[in-house]
C-alpha atoms as a PDB file:
ATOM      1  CA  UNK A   1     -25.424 -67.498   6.935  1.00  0.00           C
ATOM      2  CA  UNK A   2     -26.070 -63.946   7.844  1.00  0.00           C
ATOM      3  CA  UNK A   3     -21.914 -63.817   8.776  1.00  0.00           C
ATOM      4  CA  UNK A   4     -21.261 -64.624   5.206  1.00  0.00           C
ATOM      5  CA  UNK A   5     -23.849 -62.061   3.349  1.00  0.00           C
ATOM      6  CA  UNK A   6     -22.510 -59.739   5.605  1.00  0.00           C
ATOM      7  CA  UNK A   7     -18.658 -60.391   4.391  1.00  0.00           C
ATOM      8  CA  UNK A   8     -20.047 -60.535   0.569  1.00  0.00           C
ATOM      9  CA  UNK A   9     -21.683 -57.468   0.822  1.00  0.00           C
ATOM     10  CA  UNK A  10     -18.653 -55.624   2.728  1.00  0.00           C
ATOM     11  CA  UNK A  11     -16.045 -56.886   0.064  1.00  0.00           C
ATOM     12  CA  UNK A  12     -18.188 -55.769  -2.843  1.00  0.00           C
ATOM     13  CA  UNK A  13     -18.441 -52.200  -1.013  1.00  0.00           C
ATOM     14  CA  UNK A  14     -14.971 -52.113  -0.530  1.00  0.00           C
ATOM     15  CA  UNK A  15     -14.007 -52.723  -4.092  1.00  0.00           C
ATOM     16  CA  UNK A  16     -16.867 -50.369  -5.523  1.00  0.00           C
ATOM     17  CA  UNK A  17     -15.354 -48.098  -3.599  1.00  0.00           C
ATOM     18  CA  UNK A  18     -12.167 -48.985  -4.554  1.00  0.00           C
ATOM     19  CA  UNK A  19     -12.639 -49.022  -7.923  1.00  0.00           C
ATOM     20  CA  UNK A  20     -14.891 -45.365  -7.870  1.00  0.00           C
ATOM     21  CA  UNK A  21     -11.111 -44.154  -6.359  1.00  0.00           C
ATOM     22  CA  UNK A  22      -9.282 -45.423  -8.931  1.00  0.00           C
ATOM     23  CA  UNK A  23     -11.704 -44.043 -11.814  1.00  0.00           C
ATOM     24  CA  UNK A  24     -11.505 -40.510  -9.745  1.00  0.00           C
ATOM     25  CA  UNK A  25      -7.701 -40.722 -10.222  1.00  0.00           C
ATOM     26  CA  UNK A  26      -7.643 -42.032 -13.696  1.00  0.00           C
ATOM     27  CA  UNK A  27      -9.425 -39.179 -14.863  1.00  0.00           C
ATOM     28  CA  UNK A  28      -8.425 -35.699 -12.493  1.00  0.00           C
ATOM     29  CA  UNK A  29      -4.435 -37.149 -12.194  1.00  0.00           C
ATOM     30  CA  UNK A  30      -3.744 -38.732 -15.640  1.00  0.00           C
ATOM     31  CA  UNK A  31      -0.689 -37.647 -17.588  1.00  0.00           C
ATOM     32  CA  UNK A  32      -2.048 -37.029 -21.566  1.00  0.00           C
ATOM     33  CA  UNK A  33       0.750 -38.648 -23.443  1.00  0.00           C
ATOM     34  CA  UNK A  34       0.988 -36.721 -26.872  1.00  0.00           C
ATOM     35  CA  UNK A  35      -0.030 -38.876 -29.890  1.00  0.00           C
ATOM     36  CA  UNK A  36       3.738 -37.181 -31.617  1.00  0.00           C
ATOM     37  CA  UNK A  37       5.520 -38.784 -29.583  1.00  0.00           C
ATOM     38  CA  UNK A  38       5.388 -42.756 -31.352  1.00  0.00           C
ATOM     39  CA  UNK A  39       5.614 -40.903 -34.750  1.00  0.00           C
ATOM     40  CA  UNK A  40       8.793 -39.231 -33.367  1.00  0.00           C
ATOM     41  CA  UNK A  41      10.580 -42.183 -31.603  1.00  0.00           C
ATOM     42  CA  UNK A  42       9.797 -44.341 -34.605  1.00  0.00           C
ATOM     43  CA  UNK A  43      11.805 -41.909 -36.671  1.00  0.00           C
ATOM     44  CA  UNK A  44      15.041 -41.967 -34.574  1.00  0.00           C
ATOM     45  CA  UNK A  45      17.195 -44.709 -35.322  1.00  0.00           C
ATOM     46  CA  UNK A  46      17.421 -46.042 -31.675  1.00  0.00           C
ATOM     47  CA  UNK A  47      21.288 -46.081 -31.571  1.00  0.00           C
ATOM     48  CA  UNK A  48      20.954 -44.171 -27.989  1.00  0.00           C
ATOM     49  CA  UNK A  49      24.397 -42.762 -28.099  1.00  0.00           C
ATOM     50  CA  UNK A  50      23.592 -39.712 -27.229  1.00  0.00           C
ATOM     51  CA  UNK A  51      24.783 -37.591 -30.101  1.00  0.00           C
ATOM     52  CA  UNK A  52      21.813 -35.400 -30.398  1.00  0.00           C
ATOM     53  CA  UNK A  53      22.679 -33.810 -26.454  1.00  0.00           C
ATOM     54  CA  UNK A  54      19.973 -36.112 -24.977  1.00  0.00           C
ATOM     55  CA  UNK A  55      20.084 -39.350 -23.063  1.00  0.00           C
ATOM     56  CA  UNK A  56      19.159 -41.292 -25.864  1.00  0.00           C
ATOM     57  CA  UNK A  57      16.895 -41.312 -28.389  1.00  0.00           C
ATOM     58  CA  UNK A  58      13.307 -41.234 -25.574  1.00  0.00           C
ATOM     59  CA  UNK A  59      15.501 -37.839 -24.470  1.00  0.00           C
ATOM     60  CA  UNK A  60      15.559 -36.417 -27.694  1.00  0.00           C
ATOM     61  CA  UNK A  61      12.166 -37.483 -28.807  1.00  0.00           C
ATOM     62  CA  UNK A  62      10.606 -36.073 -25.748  1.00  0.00           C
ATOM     63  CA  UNK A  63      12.692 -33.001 -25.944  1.00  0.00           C
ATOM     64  CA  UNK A  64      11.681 -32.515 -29.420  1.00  0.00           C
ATOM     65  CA  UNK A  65       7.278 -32.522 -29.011  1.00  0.00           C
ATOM     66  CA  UNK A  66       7.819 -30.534 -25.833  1.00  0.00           C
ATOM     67  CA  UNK A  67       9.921 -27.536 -27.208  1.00  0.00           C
ATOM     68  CA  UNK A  68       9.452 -26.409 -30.578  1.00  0.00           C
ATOM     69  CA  UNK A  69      12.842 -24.676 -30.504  1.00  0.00           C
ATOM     70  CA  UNK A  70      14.553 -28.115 -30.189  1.00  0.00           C
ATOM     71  CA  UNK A  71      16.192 -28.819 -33.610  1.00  0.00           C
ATOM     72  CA  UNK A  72      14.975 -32.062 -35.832  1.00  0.00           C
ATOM     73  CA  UNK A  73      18.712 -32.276 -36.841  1.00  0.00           C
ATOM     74  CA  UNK A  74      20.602 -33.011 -34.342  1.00  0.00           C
ATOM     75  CA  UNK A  75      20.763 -36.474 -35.078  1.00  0.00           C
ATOM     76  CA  UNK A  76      23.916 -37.051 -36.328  1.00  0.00           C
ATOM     77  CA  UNK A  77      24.266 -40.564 -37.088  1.00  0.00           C
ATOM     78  CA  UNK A  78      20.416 -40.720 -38.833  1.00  0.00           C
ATOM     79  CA  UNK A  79      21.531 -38.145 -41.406  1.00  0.00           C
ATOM     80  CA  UNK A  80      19.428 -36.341 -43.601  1.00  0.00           C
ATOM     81  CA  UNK A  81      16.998 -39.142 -43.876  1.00  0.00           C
ATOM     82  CA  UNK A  82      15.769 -39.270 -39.832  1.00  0.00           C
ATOM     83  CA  UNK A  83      15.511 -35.126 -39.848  1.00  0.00           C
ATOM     84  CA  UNK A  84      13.157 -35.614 -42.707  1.00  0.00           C
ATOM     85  CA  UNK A  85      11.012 -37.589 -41.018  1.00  0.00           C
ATOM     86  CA  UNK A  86      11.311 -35.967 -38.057  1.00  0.00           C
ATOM     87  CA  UNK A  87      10.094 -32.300 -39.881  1.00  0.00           C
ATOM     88  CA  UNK A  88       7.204 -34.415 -41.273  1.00  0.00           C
ATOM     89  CA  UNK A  89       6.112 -35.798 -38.021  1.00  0.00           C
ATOM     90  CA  UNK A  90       6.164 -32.521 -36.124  1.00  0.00           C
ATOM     91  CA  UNK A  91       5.303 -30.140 -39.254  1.00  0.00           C
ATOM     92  CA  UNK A  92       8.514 -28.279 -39.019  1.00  0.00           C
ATOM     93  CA  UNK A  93      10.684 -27.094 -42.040  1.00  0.00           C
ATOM     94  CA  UNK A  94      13.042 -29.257 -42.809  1.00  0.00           C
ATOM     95  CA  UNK A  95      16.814 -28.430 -41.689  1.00  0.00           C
ATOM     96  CA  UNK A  96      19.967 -29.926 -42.742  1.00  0.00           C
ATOM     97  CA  UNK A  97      22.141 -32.364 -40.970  1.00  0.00           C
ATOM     98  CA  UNK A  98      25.875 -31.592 -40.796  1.00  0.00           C
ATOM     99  CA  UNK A  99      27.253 -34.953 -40.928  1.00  0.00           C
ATOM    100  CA  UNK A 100      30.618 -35.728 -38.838  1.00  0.00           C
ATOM    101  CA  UNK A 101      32.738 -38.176 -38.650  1.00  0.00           C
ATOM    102  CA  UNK A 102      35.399 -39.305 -35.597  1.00  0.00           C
ATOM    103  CA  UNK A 103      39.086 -38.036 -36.049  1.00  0.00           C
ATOM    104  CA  UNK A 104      41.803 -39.773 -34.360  1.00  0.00           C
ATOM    105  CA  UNK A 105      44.196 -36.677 -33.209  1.00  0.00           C
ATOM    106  CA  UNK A 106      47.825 -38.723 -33.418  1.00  0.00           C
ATOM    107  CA  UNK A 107      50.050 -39.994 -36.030  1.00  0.00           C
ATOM    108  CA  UNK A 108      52.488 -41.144 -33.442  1.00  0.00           C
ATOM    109  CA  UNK A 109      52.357 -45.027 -34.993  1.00  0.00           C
ATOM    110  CA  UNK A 110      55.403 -47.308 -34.533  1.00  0.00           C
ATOM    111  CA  UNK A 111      57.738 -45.992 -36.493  1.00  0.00           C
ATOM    112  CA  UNK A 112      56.964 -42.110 -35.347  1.00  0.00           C
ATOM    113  CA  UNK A 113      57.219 -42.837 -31.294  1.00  0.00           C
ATOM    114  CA  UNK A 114      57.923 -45.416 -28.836  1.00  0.00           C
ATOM    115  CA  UNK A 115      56.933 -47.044 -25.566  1.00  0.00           C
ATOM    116  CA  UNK A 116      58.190 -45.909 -22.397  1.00  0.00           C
ATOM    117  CA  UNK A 117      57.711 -49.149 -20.712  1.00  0.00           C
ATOM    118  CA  UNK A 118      56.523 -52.512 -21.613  1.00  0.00           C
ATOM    119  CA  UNK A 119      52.762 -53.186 -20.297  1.00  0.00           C
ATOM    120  CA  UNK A 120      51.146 -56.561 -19.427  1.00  0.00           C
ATOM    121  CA  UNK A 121      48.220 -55.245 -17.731  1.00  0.00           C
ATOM    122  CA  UNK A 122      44.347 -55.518 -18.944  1.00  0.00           C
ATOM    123  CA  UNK A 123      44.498 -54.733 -22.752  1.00  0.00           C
ATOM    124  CA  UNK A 124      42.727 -51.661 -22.523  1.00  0.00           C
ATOM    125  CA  UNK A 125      43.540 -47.535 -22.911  1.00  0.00           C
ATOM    126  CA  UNK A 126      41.600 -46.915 -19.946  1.00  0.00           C
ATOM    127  CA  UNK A 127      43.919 -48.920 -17.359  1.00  0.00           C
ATOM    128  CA  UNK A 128      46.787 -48.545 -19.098  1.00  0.00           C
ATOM    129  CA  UNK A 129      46.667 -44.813 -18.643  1.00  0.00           C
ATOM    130  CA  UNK A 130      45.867 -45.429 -15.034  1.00  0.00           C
ATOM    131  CA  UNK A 131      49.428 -46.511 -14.645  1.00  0.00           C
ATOM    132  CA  UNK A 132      52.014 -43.532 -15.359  1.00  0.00           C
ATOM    133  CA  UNK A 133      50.161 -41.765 -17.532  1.00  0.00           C
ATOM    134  CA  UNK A 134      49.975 -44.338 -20.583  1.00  0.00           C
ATOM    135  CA  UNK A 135      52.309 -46.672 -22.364  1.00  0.00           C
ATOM    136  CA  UNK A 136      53.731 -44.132 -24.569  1.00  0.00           C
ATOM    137  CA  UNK A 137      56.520 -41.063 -24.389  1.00  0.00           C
ATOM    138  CA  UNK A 138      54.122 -39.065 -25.505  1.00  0.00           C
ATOM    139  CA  UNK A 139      51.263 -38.667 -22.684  1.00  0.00           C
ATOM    140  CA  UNK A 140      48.862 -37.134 -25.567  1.00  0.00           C
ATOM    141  CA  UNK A 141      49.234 -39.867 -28.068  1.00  0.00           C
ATOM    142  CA  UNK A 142      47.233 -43.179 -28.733  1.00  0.00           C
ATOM    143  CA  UNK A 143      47.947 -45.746 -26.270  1.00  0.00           C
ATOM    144  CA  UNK A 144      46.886 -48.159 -29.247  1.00  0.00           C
ATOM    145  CA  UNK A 145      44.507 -50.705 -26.973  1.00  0.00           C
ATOM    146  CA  UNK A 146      41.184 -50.684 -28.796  1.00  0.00           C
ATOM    147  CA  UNK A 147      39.322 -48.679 -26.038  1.00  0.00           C
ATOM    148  CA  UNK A 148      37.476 -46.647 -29.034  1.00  0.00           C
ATOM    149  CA  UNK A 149      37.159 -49.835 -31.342  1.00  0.00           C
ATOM    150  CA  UNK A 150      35.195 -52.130 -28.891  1.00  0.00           C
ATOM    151  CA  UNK A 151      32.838 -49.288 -28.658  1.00  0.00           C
ATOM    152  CA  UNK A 152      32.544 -48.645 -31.765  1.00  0.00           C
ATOM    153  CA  UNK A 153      28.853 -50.301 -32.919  1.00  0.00           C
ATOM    154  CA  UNK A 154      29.651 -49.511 -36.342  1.00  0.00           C
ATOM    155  CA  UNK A 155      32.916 -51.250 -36.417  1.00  0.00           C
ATOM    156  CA  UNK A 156      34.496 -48.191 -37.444  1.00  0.00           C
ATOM    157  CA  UNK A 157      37.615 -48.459 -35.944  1.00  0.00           C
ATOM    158  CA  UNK A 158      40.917 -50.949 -36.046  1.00  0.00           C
ATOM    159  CA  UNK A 159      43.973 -50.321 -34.146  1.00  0.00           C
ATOM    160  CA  UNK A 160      47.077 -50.927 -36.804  1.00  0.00           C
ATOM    161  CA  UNK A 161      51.083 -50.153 -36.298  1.00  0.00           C
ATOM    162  CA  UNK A 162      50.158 -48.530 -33.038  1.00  0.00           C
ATOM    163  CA  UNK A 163      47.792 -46.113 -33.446  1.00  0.00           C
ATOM    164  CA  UNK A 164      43.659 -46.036 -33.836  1.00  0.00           C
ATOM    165  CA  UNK A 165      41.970 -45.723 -37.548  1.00  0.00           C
ATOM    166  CA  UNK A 166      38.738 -44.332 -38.104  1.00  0.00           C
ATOM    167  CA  UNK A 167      36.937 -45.670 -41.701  1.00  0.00           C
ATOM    168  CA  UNK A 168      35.494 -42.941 -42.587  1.00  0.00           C
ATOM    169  CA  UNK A 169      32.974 -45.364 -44.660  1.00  0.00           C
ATOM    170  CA  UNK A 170      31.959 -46.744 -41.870  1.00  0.00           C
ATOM    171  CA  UNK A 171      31.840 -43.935 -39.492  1.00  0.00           C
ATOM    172  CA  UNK A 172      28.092 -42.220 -38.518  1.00  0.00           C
ATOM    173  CA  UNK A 173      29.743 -39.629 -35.997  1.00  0.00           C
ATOM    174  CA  UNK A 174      28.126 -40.818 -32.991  1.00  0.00           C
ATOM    175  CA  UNK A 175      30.682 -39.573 -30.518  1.00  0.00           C
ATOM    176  CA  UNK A 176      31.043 -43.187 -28.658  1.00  0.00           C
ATOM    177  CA  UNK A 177      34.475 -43.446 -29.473  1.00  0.00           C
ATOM    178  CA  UNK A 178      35.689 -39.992 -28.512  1.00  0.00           C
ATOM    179  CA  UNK A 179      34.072 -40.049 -25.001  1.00  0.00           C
ATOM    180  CA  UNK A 180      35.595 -43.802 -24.631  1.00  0.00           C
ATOM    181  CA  UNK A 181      39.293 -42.573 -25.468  1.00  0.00           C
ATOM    182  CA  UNK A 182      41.031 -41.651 -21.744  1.00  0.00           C
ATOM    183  CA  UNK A 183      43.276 -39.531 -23.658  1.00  0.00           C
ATOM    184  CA  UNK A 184      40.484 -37.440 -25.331  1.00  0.00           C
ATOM    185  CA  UNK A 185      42.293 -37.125 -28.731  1.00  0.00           C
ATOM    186  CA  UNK A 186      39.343 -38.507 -30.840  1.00  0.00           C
ATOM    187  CA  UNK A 187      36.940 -35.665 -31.814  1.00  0.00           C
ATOM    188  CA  UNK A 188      34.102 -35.682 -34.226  1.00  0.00           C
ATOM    189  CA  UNK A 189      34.909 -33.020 -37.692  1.00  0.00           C
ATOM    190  CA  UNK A 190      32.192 -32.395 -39.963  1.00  0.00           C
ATOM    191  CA  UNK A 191      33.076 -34.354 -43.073  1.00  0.00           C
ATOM    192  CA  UNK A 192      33.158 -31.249 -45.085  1.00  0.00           C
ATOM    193  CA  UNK A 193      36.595 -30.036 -43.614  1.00  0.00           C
ATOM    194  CA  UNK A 194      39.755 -31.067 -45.853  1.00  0.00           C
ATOM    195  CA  UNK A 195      42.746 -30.081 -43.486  1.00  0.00           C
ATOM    196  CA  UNK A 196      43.568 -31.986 -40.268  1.00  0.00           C
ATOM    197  CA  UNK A 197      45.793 -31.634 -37.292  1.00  0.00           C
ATOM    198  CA  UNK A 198      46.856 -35.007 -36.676  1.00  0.00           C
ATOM    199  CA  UNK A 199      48.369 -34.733 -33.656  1.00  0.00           C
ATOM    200  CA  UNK A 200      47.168 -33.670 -29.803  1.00  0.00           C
ATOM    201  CA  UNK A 201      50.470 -32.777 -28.106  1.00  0.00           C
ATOM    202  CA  UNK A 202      50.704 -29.471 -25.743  1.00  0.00           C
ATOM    203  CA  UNK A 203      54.558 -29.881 -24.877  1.00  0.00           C
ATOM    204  CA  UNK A 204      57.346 -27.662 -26.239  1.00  0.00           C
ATOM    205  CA  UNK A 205      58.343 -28.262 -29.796  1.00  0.00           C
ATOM    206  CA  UNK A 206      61.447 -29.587 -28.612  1.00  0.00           C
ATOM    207  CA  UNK A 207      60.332 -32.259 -26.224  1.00  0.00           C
ATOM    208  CA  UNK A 208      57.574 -33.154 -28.887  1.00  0.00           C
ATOM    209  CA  UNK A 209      59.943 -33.530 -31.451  1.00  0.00           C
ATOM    210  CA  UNK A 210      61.847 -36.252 -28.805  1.00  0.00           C
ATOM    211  CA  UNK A 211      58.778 -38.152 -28.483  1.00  0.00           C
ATOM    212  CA  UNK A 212      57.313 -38.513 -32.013  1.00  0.00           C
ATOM    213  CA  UNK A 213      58.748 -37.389 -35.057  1.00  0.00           C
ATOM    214  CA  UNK A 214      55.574 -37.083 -36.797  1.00  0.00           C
ATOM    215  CA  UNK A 215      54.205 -34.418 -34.136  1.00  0.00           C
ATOM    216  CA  UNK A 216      53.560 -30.992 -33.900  1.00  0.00           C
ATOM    217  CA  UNK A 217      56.524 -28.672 -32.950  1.00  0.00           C
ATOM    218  CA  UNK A 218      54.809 -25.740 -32.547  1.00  0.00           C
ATOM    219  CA  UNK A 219      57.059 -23.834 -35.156  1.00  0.00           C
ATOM    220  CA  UNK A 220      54.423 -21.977 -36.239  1.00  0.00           C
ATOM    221  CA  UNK A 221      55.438 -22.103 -40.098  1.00  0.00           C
ATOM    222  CA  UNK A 222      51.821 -22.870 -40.409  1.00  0.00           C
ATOM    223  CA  UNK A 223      50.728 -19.551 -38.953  1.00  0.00           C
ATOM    224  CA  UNK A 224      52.865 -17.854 -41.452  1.00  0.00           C
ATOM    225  CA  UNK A 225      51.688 -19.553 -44.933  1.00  0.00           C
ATOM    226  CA  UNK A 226      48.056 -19.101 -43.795  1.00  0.00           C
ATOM    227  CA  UNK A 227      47.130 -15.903 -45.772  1.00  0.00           C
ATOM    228  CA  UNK A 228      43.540 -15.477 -43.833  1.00  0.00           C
ATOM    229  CA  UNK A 229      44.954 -16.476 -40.469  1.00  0.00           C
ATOM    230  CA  UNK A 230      43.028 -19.964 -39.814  1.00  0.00           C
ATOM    231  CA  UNK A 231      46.051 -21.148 -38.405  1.00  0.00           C
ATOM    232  CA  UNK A 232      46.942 -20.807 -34.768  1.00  0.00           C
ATOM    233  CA  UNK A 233      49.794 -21.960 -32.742  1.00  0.00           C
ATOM    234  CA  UNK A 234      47.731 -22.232 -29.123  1.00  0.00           C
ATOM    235  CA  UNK A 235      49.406 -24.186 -26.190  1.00  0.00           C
ATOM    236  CA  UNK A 236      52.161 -25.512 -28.518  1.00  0.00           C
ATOM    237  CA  UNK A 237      49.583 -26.982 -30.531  1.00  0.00           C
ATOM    238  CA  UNK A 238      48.100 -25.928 -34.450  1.00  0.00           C
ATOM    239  CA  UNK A 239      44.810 -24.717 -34.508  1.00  0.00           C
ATOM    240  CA  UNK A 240      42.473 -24.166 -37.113  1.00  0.00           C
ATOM    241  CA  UNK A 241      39.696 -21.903 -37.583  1.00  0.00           C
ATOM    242  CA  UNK A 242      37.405 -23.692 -40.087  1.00  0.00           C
ATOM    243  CA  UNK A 243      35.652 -20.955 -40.943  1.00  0.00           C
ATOM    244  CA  UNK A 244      38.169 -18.952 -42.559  1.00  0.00           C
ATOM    245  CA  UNK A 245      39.315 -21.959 -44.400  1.00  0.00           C
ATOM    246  CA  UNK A 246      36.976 -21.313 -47.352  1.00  0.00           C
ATOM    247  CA  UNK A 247      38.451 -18.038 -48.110  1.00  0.00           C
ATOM    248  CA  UNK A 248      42.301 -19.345 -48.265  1.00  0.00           C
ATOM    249  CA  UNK A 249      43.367 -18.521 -51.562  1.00  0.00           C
ATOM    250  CA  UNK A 250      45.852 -21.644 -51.700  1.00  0.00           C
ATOM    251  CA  UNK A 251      44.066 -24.460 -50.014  1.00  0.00           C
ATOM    252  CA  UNK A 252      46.252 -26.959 -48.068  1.00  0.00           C
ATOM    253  CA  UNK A 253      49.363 -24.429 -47.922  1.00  0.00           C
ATOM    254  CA  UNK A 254      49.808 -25.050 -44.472  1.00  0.00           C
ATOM    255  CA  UNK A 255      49.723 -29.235 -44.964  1.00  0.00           C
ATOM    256  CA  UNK A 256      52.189 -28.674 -47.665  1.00  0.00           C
ATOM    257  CA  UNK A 257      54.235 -26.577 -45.513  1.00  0.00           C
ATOM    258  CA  UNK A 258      54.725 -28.544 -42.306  1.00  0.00           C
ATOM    259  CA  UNK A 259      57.936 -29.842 -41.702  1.00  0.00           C
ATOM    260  CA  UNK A 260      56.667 -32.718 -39.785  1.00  0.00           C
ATOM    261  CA  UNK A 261      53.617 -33.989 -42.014  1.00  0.00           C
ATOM    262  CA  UNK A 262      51.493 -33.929 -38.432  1.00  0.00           C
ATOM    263  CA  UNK A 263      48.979 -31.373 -40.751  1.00  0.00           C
ATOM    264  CA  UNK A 264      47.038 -33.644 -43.343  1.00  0.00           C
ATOM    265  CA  UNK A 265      44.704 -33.159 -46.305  1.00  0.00           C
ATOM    266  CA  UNK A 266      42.330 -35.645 -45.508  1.00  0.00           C
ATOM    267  CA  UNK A 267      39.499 -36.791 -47.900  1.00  0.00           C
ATOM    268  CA  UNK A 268      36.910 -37.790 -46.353  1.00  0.00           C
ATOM    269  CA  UNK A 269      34.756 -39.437 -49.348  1.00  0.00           C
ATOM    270  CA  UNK A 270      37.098 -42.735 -48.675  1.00  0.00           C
ATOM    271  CA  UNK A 271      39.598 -43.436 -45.925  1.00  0.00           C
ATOM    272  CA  UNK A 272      41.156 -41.248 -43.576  1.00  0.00           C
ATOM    273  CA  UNK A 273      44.500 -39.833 -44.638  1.00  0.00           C
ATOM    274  CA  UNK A 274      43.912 -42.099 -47.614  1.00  0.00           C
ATOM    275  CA  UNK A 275      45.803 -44.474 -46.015  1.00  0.00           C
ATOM    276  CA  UNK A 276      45.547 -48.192 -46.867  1.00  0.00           C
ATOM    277  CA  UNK A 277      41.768 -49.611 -45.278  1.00  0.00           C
ATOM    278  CA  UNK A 278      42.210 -51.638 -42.084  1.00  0.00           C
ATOM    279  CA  UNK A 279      38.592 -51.800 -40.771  1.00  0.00           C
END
């Protein structure tokens, strides 16, 4: 009897003690967790694709109550609408989001360009491009296998006569598509800008113009309309300087001027190149 008062009484100790240790840690090694930091997730739209600079949308919320110089608008695909809430949740002004939307840097479709080979691998960008360079004769040019499209959780994208289409109706400027594309010639504009370089090839005009016909040649005609120098030929490729845009006294000179079409006025309040909707 006295064997099993003994063990009653030593297993009660033990867990006093226990629990005394475990109320000493609870309050001298507890982490506060700041009450902003629901308020702030709740805002963000939870699309976690990393947009903002953050690893998703705990990274940015996180970032955002422990650094007031972190910006509420860096939230591209919320808009306007999740940097509001964001200012009222951490009683910051309010600051403006710069929407973008996802650019597709080739107009080398079917009838501009042609395959090199014929490929009956996996039907995707990323494996084609593991075998000689791509499918195409231009290396820079969309390979046309829906890499950006499947990743697209907007269902942005569609892959017609070739080449990859971005609905700009559709499109929140996430950025998944332009880090899925192996060829990296799908980068997010801010919807604002009107004239587009559709086209991502760096060889010599004359090899270019071999490849695609709808591609840049690096003529530089474009660099000579421009009256406030916005347009630069750099590694065989037009350039443009969007911030001297707005003080070009004839607007879309250079599109008008290229002898290829590969520069575009683009308006971005319906599709793409106004070309005919495919998403």
């Amino acid at each position: 009897m006295n064997t099993i008062l003994l063990a009653i009484i030593a297993v009660t100790a033990l867990g006093f003690i226990c629990a005394l240790m475990l109320a000493v840690a609870s309050r001298f090694m507890s982490v506060k967790e700041d009450l902003r930091f629901h308020a702030v997730r709740e805002s963000l739209p939870g699309a976690n694709c990393g947009a903002c600079g953050y690893a998703g949308c705990d990274g940015y919320a996180k970032a955002l109550i422990t650094d007031p110089e972190i910006k509420t608008n860096l939230c591209v695909p919320g808009g306007d609408e999740v940097s509001g809430k964001l200012s009222l949740a951490l009683d910051r002004p309010y600051l403006d989001v710069e929407e973008q939307v996802a650019l597709v840097a080739c107009s080398g479709n079917c009838d501009a360009t042609s395959h090199k080979m014929d490929y009956f691998g996996i039907e995707s960008c990323a494996a084609a491009k593991l075998l000689h360079g791509g499918t195409g004769v231009c290396s820079y040019g969309c390979m046309g296998l829906g890499d950006c499209a499947r990743a697209c959780p907007n269902g942005a994208i569609c892959v017609e006569k070739g080449i990859a289409h971005v609905n700009t109706r559709l499109c929140v400027g996430c950025g998944i598509c332009a880090g899925t594309c192996p060829n990296h010639i799908i980068r997010l504009i801010a919807d604002k800008e009107i004239i587009l370089v559709n086209c991502s090839s760096e060889d010599r005009g004359a090899v270019t113009r071999k490849n695609c016909k709808n591609g840049c040649i690096a003529c530089k005609k474009c660099e000579r309309v421009c009256a406030v120098g916005a347009v630069k030929v750099v590694d065989n490729l037009a350039r443009i300087d969007y911030d001297k845009c707005p003080d070009c006294p004839d607007p879309g000179v250079c599109a008008r001027e290229c002898p290829t079409g590969c520069i575009k006025i683009a308006d971005f309040r319906g599709i793409f190149n106004a070309e005919k909707e495919c998403c």
